[in-house]
C-alpha atoms as a PDB file:
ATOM      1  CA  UNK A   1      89.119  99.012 104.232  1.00  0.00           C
ATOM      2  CA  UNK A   2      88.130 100.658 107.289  1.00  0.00           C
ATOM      3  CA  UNK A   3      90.014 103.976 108.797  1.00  0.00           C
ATOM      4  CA  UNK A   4      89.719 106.067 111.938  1.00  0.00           C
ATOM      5  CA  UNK A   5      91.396 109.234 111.756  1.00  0.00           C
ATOM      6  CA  UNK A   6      91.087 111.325 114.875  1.00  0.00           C
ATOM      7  CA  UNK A   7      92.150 115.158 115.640  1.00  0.00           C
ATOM      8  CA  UNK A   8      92.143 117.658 117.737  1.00  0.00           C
ATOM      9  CA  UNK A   9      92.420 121.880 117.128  1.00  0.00           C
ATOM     10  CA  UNK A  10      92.497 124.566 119.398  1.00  0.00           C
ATOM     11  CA  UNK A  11      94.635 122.684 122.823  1.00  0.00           C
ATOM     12  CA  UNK A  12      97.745 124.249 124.526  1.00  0.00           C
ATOM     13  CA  UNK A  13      99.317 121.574 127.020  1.00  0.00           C
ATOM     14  CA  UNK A  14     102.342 122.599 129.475  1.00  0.00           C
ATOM     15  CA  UNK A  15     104.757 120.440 129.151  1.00  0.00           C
ATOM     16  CA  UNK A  16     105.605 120.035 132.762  1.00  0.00           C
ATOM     17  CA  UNK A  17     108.474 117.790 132.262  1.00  0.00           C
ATOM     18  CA  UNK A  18     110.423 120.786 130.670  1.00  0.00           C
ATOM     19  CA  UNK A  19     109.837 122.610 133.141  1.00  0.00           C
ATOM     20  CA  UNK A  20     110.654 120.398 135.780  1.00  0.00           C
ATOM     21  CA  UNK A  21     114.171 119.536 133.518  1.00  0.00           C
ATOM     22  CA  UNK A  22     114.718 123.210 133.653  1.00  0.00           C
ATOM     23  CA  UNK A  23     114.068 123.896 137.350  1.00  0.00           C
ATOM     24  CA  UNK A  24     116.616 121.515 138.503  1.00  0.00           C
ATOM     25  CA  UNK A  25     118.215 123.650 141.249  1.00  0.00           C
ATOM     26  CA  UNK A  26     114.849 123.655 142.804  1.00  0.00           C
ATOM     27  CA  UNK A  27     114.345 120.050 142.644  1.00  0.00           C
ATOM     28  CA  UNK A  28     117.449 119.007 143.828  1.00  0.00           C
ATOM     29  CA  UNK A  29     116.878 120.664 146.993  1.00  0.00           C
ATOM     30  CA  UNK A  30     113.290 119.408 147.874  1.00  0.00           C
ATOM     31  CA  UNK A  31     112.530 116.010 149.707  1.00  0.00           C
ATOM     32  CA  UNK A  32     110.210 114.652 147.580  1.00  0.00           C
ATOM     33  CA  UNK A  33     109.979 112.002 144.609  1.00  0.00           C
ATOM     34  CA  UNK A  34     110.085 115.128 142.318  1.00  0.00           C
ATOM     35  CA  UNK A  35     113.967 115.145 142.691  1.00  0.00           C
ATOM     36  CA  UNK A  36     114.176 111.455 140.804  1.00  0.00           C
ATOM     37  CA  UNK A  37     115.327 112.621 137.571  1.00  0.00           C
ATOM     38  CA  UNK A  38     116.963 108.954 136.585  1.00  0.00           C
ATOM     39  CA  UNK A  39     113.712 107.674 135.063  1.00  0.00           C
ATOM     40  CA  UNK A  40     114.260 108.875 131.807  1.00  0.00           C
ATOM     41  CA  UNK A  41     117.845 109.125 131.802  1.00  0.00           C
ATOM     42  CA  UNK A  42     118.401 107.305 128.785  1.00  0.00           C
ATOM     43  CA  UNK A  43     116.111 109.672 126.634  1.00  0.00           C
ATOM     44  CA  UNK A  44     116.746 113.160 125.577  1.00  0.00           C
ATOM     45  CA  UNK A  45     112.876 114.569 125.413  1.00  0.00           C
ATOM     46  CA  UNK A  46     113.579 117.899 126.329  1.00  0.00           C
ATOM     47  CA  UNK A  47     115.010 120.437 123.912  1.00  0.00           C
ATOM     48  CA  UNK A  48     116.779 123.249 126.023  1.00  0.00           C
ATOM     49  CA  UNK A  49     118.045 125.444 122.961  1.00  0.00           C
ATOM     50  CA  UNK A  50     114.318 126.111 122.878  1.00  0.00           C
ATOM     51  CA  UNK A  51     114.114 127.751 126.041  1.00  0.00           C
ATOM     52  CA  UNK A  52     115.892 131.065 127.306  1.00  0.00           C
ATOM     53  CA  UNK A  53     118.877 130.193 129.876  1.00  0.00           C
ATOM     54  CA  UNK A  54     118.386 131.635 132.911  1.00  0.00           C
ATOM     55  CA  UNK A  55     120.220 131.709 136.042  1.00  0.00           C
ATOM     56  CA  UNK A  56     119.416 128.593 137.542  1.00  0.00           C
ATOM     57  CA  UNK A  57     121.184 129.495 141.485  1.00  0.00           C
ATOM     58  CA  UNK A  58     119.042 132.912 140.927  1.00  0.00           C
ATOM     59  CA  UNK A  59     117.021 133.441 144.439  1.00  0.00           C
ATOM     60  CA  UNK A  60     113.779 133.959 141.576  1.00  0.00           C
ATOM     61  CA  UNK A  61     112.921 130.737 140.813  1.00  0.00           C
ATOM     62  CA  UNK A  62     112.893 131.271 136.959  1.00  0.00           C
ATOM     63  CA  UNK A  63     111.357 128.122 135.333  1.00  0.00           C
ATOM     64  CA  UNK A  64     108.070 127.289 137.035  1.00  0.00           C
ATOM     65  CA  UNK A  65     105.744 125.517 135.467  1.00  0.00           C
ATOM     66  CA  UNK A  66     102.648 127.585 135.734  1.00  0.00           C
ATOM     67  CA  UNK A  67     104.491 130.082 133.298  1.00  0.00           C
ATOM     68  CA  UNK A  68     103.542 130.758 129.636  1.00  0.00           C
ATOM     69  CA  UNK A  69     107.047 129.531 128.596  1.00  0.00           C
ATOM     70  CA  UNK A  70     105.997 125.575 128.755  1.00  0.00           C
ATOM     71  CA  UNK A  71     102.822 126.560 127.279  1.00  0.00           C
ATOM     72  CA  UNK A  72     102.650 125.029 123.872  1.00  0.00           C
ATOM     73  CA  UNK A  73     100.067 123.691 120.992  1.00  0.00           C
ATOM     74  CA  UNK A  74      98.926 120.691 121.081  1.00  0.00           C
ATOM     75  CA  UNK A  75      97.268 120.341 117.969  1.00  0.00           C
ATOM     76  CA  UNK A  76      96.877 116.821 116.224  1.00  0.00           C
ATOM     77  CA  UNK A  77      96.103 114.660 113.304  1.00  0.00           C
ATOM     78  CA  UNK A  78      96.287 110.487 114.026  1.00  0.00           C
ATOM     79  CA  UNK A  79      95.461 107.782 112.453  1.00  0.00           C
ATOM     80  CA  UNK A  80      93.963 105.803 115.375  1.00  0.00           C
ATOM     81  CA  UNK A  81      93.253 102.261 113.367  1.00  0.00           C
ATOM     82  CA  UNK A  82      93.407 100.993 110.318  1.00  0.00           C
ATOM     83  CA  UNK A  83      92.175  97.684 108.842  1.00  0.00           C
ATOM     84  CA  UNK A  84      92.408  95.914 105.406  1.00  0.00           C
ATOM     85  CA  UNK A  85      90.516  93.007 104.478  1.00  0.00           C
ATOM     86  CA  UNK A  86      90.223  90.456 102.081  1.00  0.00           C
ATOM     87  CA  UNK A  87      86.806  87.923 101.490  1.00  0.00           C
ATOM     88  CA  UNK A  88      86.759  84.945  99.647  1.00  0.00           C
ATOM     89  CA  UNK A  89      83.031  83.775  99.302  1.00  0.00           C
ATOM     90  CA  UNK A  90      81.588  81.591  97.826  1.00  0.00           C
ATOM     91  CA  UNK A  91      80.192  77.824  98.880  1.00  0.00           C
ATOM     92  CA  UNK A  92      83.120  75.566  99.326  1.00  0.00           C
ATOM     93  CA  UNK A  93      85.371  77.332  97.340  1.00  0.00           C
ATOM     94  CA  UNK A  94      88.173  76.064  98.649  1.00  0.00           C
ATOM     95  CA  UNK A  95      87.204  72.557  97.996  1.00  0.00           C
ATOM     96  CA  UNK A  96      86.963  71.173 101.394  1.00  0.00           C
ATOM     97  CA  UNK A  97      84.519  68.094 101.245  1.00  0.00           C
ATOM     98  CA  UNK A  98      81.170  67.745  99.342  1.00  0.00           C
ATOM     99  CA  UNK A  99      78.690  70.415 100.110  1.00  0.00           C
ATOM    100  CA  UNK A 100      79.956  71.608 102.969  1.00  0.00           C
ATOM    101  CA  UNK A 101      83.182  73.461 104.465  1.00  0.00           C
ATOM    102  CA  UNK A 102      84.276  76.869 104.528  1.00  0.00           C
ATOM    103  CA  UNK A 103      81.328  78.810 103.038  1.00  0.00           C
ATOM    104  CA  UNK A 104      83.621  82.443 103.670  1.00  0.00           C
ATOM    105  CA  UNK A 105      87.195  83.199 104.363  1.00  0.00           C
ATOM    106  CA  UNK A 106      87.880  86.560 105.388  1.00  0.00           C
ATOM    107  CA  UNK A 107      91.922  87.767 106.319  1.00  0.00           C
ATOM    108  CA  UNK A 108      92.727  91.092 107.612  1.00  0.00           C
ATOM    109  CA  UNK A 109      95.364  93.432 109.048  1.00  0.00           C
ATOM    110  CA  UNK A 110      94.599  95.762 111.249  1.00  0.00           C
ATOM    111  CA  UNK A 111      97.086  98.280 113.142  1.00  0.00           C
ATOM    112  CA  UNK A 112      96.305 101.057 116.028  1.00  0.00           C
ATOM    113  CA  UNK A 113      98.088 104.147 116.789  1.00  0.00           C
ATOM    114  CA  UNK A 114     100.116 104.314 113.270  1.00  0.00           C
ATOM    115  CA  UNK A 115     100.833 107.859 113.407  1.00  0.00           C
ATOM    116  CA  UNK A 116     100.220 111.133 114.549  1.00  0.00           C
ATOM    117  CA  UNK A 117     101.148 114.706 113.174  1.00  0.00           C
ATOM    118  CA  UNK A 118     101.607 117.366 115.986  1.00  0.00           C
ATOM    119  CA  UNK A 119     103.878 120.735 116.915  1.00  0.00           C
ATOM    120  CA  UNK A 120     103.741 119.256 120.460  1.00  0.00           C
ATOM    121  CA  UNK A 121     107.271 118.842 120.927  1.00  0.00           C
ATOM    122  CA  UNK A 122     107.151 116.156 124.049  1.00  0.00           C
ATOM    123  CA  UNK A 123     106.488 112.560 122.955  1.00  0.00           C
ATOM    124  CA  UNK A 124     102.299 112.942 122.835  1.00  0.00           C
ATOM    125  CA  UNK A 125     100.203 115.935 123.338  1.00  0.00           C
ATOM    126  CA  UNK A 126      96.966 113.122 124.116  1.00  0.00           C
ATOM    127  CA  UNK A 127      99.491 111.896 127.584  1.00  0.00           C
ATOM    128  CA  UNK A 128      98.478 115.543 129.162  1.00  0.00           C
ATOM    129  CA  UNK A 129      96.273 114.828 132.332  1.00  0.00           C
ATOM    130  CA  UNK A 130      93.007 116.538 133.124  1.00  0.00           C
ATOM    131  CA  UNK A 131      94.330 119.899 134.228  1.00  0.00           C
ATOM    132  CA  UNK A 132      96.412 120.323 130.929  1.00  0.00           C
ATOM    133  CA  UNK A 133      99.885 119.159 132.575  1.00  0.00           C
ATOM    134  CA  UNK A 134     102.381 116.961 130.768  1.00  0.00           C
ATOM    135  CA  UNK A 135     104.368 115.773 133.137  1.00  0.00           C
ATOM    136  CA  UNK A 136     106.368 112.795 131.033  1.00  0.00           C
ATOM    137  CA  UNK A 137     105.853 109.866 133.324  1.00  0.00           C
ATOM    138  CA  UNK A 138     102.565 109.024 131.609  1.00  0.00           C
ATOM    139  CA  UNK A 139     102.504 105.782 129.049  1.00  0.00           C
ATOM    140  CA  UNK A 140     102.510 106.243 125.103  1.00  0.00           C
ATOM    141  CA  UNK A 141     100.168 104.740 123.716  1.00  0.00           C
ATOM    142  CA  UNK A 142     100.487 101.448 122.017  1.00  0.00           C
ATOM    143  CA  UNK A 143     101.301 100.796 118.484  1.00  0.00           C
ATOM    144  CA  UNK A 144     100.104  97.184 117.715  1.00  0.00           C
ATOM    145  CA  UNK A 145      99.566  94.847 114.254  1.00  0.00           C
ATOM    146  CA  UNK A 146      97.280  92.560 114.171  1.00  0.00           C
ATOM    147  CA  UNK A 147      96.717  89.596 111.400  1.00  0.00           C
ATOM    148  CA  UNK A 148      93.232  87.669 111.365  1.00  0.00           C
ATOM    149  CA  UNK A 149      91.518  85.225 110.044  1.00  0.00           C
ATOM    150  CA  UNK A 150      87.636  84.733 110.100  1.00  0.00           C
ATOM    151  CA  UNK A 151      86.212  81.566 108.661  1.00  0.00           C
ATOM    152  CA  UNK A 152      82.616  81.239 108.293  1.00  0.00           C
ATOM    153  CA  UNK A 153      81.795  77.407 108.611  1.00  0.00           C
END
């Protein structure tokens, strides 16, 4: 059995794509690739009972991003991999041929990015770039199985 845990303590993120969700008035009027909102149309990642409703035709532009209000923890616990193995030893064990064949057989299971515990409430606090800026359009990371076999001749 083999485990990597990984976590994090202390890290705020903005989550920029609130923000931006929020400020829509203000994107809707620039001419930019900011005012494509249809990317993620089919997903609801933004919880707006959590934030105060403002006007949003106000002449104050009240949902920027560089405001406390999109500032939130990013604290996390993951499991990053896990693998579990079996061995069967032994000299021909198996009983393939005389004296020779599989001296070890060794199968496995072994599956990244399993879970992760956080208060971030976007999809992944680790998808913030190097300023601290969650901006959505970044890739989740990728759960994957494997099943092996090793055979030692």
């Amino acid at each position: 059995m083999n485990f990597q845990l990984q976590y994090a303590l202390g890290h705020h993120v903005i989550n920029q794509e609130a923000a931006n969700y929020m400020d829509f008035i203000t994107r809707d009027n620039t001419n930019s690739l900011d005012r494509v909102k249809e990317i993620t149309h089919w997903e609801e990642r933004v919880d707006t009972e959590k934030y105060p409703m403002y006007n949003p035709w106000s002449p104050v532009t009240p949902y920027q991003v560089n405001q406390d209000l999109f500032l939130e923890k990013a604290n996390f616990f993951s499991l990053r991999s896990a693998t579990i193995g079996y061995k069967i030893a032994g000299r021909n064990q198996l009983g393939f041929g005389r004296g020779k064949g599989i001296r070890d057989l060794y199968l496995y299971i072994t599956g990244t990015n399993l879970f992760k515990i956080s208060p971030y409430t976007n999809r992944d606090p680790e998808l913030a770039n190097y300023y601290g800026y969650d901006n959505g359009l970044s890739l989740p990371l990728t759960k994957s199985i494997i099943l092996g076999l090793k055979l030692n001749l």
